[in-house]
N, C-alpha and C. Protein backbone atom coordinates (compact mmCIF):
# COMPACT_ATOMS: atom_id res chain seq x y z
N UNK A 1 -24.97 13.59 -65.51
CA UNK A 1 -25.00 14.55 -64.42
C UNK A 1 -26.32 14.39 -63.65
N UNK A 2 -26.17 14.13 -62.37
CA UNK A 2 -27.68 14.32 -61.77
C UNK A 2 -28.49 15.41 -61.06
N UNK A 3 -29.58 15.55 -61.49
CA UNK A 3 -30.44 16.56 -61.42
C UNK A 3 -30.46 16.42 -59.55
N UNK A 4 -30.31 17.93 -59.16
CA UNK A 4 -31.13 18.25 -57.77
C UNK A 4 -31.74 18.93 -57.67
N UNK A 5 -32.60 18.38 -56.62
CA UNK A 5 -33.95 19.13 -56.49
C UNK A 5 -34.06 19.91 -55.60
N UNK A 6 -33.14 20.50 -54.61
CA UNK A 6 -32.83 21.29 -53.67
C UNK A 6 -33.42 22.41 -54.51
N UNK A 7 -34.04 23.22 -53.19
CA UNK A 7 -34.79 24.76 -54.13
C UNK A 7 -34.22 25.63 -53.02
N UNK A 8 -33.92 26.91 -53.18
CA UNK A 8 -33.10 28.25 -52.52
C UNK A 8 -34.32 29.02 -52.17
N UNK A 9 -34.41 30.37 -51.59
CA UNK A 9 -35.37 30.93 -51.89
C UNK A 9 -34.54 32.01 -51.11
N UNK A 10 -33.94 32.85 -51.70
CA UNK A 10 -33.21 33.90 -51.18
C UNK A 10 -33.66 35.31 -51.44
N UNK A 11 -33.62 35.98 -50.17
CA UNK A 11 -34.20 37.47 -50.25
C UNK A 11 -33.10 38.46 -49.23
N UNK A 12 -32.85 39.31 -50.28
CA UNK A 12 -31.91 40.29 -49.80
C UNK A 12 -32.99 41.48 -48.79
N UNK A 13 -32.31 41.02 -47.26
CA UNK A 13 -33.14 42.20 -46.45
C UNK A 13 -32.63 43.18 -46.32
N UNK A 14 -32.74 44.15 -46.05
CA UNK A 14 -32.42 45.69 -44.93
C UNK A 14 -32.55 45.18 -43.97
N UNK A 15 -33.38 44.67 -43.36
CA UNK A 15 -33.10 43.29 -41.96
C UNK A 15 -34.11 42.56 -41.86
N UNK A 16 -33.46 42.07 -40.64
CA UNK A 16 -34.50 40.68 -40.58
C UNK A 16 -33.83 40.29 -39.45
N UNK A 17 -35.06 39.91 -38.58
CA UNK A 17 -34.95 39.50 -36.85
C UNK A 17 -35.68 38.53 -36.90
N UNK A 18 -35.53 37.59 -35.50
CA UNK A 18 -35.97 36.58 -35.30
C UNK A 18 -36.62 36.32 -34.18
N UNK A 19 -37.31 35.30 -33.45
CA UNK A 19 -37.56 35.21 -31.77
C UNK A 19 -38.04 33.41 -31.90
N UNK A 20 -37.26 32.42 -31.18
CA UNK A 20 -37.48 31.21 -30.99
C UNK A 20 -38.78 30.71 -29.62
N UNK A 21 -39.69 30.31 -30.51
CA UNK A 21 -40.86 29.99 -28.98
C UNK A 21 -41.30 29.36 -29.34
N UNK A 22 -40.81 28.10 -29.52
CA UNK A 22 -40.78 26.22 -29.31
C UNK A 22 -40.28 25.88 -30.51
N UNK A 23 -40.37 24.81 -30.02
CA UNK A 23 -39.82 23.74 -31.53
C UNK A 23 -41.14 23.36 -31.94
N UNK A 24 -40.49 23.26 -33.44
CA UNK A 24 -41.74 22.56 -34.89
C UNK A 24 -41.24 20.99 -34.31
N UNK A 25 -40.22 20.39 -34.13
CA UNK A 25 -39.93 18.87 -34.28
C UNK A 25 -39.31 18.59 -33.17
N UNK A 26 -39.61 17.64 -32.54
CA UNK A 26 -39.07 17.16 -31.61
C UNK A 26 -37.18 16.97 -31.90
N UNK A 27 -36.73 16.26 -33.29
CA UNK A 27 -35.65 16.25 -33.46
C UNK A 27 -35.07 17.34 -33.93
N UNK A 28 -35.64 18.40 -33.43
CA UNK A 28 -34.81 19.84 -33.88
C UNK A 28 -33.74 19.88 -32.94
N UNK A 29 -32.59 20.94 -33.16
CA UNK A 29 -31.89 20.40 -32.14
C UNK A 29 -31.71 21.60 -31.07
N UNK A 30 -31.09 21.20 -30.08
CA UNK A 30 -31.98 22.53 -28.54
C UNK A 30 -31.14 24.20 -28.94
N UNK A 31 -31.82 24.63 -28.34
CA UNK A 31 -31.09 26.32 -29.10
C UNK A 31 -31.03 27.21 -27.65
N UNK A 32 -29.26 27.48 -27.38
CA UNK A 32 -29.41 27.89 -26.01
C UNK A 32 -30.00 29.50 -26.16
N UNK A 33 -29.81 30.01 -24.84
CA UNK A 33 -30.75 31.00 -24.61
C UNK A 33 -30.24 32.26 -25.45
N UNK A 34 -28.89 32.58 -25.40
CA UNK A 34 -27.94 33.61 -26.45
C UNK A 34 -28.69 33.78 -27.55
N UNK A 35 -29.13 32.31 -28.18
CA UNK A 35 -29.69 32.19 -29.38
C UNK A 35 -31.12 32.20 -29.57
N UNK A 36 -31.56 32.24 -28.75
CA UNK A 36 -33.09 32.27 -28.68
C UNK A 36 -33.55 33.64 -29.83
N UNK A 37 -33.03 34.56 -29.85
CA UNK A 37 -33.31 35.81 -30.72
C UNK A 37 -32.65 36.23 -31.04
N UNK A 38 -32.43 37.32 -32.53
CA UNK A 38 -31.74 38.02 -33.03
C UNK A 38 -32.32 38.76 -33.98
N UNK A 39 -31.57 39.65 -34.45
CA UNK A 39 -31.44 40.57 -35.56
C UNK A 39 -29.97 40.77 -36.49
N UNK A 40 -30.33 41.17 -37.54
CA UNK A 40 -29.17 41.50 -38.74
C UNK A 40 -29.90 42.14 -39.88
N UNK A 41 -28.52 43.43 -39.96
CA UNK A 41 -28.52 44.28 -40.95
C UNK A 41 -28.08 44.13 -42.49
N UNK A 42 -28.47 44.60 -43.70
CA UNK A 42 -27.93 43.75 -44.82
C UNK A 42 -27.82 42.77 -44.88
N UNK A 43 -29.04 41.77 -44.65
CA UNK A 43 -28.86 40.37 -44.42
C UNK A 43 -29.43 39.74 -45.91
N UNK A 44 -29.00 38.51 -45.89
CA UNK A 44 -29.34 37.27 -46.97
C UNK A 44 -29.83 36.23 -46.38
N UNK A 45 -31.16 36.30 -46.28
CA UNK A 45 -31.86 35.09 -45.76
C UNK A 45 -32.40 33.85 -46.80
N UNK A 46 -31.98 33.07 -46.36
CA UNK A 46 -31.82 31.71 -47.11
C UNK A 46 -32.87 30.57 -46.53
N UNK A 47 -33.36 30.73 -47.31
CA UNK A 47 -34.98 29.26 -46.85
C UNK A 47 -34.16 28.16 -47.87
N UNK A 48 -34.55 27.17 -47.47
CA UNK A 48 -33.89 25.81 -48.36
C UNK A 48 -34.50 24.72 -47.69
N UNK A 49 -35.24 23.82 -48.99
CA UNK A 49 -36.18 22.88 -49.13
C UNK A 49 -35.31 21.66 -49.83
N UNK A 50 -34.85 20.16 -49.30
CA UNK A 50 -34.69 19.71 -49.75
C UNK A 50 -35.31 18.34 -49.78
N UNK A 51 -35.36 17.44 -51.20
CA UNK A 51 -36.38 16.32 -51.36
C UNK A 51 -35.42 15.65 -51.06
N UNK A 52 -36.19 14.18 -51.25
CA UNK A 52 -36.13 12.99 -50.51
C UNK A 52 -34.22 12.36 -51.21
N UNK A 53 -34.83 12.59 -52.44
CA UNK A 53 -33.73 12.57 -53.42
C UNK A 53 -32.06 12.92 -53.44
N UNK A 54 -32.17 14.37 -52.65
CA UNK A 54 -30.84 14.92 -52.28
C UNK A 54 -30.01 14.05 -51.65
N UNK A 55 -31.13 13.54 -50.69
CA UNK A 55 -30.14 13.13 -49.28
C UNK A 55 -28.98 12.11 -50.28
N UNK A 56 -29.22 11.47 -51.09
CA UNK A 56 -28.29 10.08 -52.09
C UNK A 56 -27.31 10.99 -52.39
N UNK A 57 -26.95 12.42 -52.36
CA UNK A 57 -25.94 13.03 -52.73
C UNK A 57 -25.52 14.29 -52.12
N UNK A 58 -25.75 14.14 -51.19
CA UNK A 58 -25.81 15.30 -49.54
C UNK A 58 -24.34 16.51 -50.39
N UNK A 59 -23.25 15.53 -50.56
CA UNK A 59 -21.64 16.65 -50.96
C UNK A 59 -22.27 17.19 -52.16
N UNK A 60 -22.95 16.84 -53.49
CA UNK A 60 -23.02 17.81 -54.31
C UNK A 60 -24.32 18.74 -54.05
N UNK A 61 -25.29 18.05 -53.02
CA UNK A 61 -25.99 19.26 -52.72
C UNK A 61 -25.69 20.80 -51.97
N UNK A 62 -24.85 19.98 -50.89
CA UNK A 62 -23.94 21.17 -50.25
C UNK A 62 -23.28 22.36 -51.09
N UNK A 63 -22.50 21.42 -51.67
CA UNK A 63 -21.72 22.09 -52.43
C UNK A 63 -22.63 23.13 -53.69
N UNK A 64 -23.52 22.77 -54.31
CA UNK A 64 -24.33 23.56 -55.29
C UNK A 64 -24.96 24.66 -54.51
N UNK A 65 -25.82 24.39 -53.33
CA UNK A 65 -25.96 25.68 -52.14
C UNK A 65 -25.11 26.18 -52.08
N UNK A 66 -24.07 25.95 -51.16
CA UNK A 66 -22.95 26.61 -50.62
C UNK A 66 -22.46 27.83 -52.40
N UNK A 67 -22.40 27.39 -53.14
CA UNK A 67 -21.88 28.09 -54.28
C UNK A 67 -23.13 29.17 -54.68
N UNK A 68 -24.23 28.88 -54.79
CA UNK A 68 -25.42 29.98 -55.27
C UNK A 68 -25.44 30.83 -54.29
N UNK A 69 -25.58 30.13 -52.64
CA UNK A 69 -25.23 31.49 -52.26
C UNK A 69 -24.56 32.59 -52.00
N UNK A 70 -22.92 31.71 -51.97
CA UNK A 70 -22.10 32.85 -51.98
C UNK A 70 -22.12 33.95 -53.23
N UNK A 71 -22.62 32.97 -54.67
CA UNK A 71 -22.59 34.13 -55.72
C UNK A 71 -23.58 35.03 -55.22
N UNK A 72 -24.51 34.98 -54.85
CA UNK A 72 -25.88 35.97 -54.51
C UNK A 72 -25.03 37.11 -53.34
N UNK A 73 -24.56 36.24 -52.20
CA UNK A 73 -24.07 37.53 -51.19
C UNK A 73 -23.16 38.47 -52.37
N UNK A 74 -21.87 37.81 -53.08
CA UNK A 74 -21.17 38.65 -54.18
C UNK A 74 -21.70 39.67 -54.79
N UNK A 75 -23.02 39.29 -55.11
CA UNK A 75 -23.41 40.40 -56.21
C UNK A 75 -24.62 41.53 -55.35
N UNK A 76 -25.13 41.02 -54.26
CA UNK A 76 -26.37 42.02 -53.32
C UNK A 76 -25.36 42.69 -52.55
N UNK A 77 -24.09 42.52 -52.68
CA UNK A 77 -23.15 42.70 -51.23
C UNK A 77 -23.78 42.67 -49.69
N UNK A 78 -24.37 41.53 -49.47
CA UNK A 78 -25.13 41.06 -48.63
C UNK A 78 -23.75 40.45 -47.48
């Protein structure tokens, strides 16, 4: 079985807003204006760090995210 090194870092808010004013990377990709800001209530904000390593197995990384977090929204009822 191979180890991933993908790390989560999930925090159940009461909320959490946002405001976009520039890009970190040039290859970020463009964010129209709708999206420029927001807010959400009972939210699950999800930071995710992945190494060099993952990328050799992108579907079971997905897939291992995609599953921790839905258990986390399940149980915060996020």
């Amino acid at each position: 079985m191979k180890v991933l090194n993908v790390r989560l870092l999930l925090i159940h808010a009461d909320s959490m807003s946002y405001e976009v004013k520039e890009r970190a990377l040039e290859e970020a990709e463009k964010i129209d204006e709708g999206s420029r800001a927001g807010s959400y209530e009972n939210a699950l904000v999800v930071f995710t760090a992945v190494e060099e390593e993952d990328v050799k197995a992108v579907d079971a990384v997905v897939d291992a995210a995609s599953k921790e977090i839905s258990d986390v929204m399940d149980k915060v009822k996020a």
